[in-house]
C-alpha atoms as a PDB file:
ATOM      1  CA  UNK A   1      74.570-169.656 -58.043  1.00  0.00           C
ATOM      2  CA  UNK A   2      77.131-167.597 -59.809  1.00  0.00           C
ATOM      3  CA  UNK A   3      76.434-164.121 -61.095  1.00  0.00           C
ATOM      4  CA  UNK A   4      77.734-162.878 -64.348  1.00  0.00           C
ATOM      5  CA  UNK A   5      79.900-159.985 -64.710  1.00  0.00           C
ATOM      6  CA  UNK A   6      78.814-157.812 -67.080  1.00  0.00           C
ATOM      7  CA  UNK A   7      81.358-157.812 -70.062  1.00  0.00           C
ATOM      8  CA  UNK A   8      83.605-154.728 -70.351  1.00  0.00           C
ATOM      9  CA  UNK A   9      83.473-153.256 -74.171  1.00  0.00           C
ATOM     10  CA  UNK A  10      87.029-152.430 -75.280  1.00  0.00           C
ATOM     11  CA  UNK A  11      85.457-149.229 -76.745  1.00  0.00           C
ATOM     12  CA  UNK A  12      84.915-146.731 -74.515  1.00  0.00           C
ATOM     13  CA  UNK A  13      82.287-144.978 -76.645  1.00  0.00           C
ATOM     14  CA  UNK A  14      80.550-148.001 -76.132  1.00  0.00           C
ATOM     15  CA  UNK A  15      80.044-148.336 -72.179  1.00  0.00           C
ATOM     16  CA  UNK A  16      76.648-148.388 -70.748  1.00  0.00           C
ATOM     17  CA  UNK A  17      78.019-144.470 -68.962  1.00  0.00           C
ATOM     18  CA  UNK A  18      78.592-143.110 -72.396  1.00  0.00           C
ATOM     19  CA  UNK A  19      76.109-143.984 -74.476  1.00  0.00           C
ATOM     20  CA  UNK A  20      75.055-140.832 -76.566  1.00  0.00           C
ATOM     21  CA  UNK A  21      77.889-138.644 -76.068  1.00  0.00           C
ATOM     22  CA  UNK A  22      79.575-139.232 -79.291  1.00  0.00           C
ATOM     23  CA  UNK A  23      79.542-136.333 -81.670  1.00  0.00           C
ATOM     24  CA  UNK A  24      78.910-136.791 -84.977  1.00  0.00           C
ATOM     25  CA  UNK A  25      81.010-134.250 -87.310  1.00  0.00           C
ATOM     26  CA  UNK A  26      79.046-132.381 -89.862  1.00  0.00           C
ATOM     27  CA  UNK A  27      79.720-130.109 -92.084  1.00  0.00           C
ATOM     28  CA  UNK A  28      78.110-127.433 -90.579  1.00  0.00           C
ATOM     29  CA  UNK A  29      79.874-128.327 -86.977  1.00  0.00           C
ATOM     30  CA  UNK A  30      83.259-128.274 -88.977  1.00  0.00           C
ATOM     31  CA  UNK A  31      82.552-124.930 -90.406  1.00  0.00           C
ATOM     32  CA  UNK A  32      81.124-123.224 -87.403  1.00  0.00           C
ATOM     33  CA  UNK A  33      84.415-124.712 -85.731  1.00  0.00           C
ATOM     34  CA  UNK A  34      86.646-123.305 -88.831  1.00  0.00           C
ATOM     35  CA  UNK A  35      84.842-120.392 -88.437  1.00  0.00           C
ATOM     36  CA  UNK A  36      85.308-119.873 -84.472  1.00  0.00           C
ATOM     37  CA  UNK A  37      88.949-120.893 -84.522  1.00  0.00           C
ATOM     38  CA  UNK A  38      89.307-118.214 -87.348  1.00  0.00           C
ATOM     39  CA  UNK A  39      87.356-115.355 -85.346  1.00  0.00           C
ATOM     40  CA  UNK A  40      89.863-116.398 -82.406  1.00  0.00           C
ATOM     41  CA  UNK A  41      92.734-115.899 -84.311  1.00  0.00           C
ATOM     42  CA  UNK A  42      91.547-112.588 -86.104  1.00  0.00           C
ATOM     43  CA  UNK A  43      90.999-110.943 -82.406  1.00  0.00           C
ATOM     44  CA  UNK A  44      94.325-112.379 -81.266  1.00  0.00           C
ATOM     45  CA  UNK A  45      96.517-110.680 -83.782  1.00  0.00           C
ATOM     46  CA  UNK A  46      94.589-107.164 -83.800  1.00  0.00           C
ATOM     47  CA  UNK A  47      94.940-107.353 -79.683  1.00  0.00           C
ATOM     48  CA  UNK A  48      98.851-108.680 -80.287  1.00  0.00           C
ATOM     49  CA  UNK A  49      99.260-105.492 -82.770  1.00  0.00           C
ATOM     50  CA  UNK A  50      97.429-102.772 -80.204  1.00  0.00           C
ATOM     51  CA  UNK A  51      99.447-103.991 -77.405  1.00  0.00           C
ATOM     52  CA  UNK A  52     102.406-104.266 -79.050  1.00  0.00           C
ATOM     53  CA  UNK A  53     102.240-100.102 -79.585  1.00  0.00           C
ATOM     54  CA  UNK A  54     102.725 -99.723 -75.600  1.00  0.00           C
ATOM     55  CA  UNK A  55     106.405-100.873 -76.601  1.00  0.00           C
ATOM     56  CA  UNK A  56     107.042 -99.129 -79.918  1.00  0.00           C
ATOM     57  CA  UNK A  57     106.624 -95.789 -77.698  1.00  0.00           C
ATOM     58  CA  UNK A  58     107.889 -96.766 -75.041  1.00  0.00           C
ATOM     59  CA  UNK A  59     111.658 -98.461 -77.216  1.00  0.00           C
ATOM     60  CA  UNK A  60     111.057 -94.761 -78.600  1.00  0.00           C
ATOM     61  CA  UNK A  61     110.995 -92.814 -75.305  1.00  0.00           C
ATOM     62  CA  UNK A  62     114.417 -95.334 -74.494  1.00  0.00           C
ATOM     63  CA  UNK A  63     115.930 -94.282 -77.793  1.00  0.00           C
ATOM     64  CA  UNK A  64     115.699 -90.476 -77.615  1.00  0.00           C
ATOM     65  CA  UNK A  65     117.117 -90.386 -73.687  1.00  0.00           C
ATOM     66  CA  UNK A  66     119.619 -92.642 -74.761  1.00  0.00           C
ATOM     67  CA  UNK A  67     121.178 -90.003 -77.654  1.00  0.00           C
ATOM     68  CA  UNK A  68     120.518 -87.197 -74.638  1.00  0.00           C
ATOM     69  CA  UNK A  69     122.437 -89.590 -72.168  1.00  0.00           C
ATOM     70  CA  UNK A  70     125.477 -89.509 -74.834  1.00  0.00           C
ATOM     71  CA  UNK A  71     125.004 -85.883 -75.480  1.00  0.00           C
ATOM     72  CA  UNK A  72     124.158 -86.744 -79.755  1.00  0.00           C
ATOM     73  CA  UNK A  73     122.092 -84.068 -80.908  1.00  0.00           C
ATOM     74  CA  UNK A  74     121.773 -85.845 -84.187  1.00  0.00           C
ATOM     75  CA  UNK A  75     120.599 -88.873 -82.858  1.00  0.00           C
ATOM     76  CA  UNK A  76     118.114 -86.815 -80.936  1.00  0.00           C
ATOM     77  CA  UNK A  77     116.529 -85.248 -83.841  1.00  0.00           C
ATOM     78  CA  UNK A  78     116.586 -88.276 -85.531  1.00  0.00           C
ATOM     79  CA  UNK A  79     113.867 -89.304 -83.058  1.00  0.00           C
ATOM     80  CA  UNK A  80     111.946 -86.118 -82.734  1.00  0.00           C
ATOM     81  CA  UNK A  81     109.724 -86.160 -85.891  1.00  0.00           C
ATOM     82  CA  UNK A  82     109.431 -82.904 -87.528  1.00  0.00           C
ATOM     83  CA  UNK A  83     112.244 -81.395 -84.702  1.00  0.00           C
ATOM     84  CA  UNK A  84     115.025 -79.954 -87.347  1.00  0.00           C
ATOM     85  CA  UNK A  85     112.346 -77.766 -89.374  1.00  0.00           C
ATOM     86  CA  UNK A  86     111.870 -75.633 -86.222  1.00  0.00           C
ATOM     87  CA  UNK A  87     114.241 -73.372 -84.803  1.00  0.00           C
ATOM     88  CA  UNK A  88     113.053 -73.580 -81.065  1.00  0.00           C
ATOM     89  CA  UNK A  89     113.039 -77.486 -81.428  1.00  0.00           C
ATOM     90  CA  UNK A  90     116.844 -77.574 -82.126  1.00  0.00           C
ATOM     91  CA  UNK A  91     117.676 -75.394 -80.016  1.00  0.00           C
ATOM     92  CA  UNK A  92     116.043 -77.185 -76.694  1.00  0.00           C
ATOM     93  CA  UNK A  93     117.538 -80.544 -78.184  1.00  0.00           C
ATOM     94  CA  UNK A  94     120.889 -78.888 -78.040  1.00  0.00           C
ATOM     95  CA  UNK A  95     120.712 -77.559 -74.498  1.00  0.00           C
ATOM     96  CA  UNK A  96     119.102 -80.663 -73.007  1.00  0.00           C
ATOM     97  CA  UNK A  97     122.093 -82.642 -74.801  1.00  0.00           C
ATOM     98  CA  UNK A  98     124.605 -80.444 -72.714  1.00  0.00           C
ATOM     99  CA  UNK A  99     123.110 -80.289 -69.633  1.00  0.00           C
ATOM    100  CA  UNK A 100     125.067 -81.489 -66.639  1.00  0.00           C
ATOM    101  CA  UNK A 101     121.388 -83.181 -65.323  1.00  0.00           C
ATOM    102  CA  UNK A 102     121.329 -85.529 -68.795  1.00  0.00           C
ATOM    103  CA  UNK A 103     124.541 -85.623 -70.306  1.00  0.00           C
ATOM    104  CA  UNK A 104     126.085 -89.126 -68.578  1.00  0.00           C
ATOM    105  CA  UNK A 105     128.050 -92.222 -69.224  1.00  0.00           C
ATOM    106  CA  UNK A 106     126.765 -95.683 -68.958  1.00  0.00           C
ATOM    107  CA  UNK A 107     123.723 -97.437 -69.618  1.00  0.00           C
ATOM    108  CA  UNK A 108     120.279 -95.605 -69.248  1.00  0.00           C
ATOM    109  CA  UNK A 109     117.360 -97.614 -66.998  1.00  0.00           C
ATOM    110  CA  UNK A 110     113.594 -96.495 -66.503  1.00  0.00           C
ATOM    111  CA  UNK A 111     112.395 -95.759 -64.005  1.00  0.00           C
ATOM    112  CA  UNK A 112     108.690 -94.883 -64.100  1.00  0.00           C
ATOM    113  CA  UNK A 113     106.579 -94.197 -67.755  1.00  0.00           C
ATOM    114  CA  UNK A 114     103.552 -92.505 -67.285  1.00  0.00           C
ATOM    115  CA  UNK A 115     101.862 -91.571 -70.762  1.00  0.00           C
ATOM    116  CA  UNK A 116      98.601 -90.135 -71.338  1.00  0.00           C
ATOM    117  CA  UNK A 117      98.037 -91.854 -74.864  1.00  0.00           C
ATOM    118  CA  UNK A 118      98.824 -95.295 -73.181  1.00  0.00           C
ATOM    119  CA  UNK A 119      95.786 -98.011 -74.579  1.00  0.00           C
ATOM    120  CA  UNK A 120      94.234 -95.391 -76.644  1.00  0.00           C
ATOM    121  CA  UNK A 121      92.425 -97.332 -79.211  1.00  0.00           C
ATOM    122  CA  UNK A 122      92.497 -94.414 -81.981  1.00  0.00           C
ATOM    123  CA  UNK A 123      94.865 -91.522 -82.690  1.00  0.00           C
ATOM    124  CA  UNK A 124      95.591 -89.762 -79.577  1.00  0.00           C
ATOM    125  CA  UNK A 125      98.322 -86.918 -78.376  1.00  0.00           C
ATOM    126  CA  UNK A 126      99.953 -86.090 -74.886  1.00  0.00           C
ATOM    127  CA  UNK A 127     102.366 -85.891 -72.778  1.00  0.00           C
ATOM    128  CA  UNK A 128     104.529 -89.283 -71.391  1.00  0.00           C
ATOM    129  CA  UNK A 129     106.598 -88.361 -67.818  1.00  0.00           C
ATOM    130  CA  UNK A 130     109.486 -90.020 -68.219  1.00  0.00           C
ATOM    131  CA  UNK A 131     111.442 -90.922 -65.195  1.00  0.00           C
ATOM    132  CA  UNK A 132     115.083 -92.690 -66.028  1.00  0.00           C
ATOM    133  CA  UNK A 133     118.681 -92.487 -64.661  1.00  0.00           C
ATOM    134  CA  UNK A 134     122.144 -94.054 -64.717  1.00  0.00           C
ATOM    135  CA  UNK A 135     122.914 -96.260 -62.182  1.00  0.00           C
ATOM    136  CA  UNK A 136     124.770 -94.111 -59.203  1.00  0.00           C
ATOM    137  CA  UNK A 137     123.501 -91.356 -60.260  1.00  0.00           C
ATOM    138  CA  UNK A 138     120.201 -88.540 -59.631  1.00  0.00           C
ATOM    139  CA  UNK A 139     117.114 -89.706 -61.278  1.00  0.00           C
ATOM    140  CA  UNK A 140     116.205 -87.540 -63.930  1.00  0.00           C
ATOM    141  CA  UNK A 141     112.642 -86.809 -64.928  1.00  0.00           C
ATOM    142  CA  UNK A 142     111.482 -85.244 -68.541  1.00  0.00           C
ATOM    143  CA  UNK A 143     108.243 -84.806 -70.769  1.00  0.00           C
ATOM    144  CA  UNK A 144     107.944 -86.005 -73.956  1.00  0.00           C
ATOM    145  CA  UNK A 145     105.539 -84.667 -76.484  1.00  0.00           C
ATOM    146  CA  UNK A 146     103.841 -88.087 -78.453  1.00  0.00           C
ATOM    147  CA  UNK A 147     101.608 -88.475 -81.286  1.00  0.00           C
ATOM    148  CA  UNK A 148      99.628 -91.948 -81.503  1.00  0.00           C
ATOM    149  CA  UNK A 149      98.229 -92.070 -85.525  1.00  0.00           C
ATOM    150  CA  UNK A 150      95.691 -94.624 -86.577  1.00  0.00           C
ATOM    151  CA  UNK A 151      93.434 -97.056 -84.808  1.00  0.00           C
ATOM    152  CA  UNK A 152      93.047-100.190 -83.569  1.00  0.00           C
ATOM    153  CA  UNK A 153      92.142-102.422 -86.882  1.00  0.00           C
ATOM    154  CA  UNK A 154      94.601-100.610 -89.555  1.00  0.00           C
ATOM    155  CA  UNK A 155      97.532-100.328 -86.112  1.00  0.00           C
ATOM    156  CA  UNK A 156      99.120 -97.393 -84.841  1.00  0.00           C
ATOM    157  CA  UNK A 157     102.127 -95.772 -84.997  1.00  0.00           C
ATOM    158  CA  UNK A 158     104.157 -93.161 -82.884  1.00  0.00           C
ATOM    159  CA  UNK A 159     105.849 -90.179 -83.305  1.00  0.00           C
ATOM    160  CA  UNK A 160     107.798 -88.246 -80.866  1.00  0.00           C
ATOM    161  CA  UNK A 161     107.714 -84.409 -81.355  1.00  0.00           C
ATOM    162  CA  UNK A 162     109.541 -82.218 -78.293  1.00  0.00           C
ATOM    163  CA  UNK A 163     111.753 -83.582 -75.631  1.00  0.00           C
ATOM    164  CA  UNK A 164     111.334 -81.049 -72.354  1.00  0.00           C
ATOM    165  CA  UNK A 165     114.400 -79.894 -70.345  1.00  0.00           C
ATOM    166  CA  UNK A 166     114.204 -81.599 -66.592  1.00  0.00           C
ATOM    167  CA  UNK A 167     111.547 -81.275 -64.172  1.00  0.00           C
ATOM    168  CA  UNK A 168     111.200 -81.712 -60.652  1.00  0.00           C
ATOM    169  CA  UNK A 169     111.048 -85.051 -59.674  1.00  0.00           C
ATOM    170  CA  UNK A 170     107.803 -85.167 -58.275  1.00  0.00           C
ATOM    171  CA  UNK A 171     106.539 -82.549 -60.717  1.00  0.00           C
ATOM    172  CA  UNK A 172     103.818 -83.299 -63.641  1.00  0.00           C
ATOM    173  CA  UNK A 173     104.217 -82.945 -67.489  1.00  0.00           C
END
């Protein structure tokens, strides 16, 4: 007596395993997929943007050493917002730009960035330590004053305001 096999459906939809799993596409499942998908994307970008302020300060930070690395006072001020209305401002940008401990040739690498508006979701000011040097040489460690503006949906921006002369290198801003 021969048994017959049982015959194999070329659609796999169709095999006696996977009966009822097909989904039927509404409209309502295509919206509320449209409508996921878009909620996705919305959170992405406004996380991308946040995020992508940890960088803006820190390019910033790299910027303004740089110009005291090459002893430029202009470029300095350039990044210190509000910096060439005050007096006391220029003059610390000047002597930081001819001090022995900053003024050097070559490329500038950081060290250590520690700032106290890092991830702050809304407006925030303080204080970044700012540890950097040139290879072969003393590390060099400074405060910077920073401003964070805005919040987390309309983005944030930052300003740099004072630059202080060098620290100890274990010291805090």
């Amino acid at each position: 007596m021969r048994h017959a096999l049982p015959s194999m459906s070329a659609d796999p939809l169709e095999s006696p395993g996977r009966r009822g799993l097909q989904i039927r596409w509404t409209r309502g499942r295509v919206a509320l997929l449209v409508g996921v998908v878009l909620m996705f994307m919305l959170i992405s970008g406004l996380l991308a943007r946040f995020l992508q302020t940890e960088n803006v300060e820190r390019d910033a930070d790299l910027a303004l050493i740089q110009a005291e690395a090459r002893g430029d006072v202009q470029g300095m001020l350039d990044q210190l917002h509000g910096c060439r209305a005050s007096p006391a401002c220029v003059a610390s940008v000047r002597a930081n730009a001819v001090n022995p401990r900053t003024r050097r040739p070559g490329a500038v690498k950081i060290l250590q960035l520690t700032s106290a508006t890092a991830y702050s979701p809304f407006g925030a000011t303080g204080r970044t330590r700012f540890a950097w040097t040139v290879i072969g040489t003393l590390p060099v460690v400074q405060c910077i004053e920073v401003q964070r503006r805005g919040n987390f949906f309309s983005g944030l921006s930052v300003r740099l305001t004072a630059l202080s002369a060098p620290i100890e290198n274990e010291g805090d801003c």
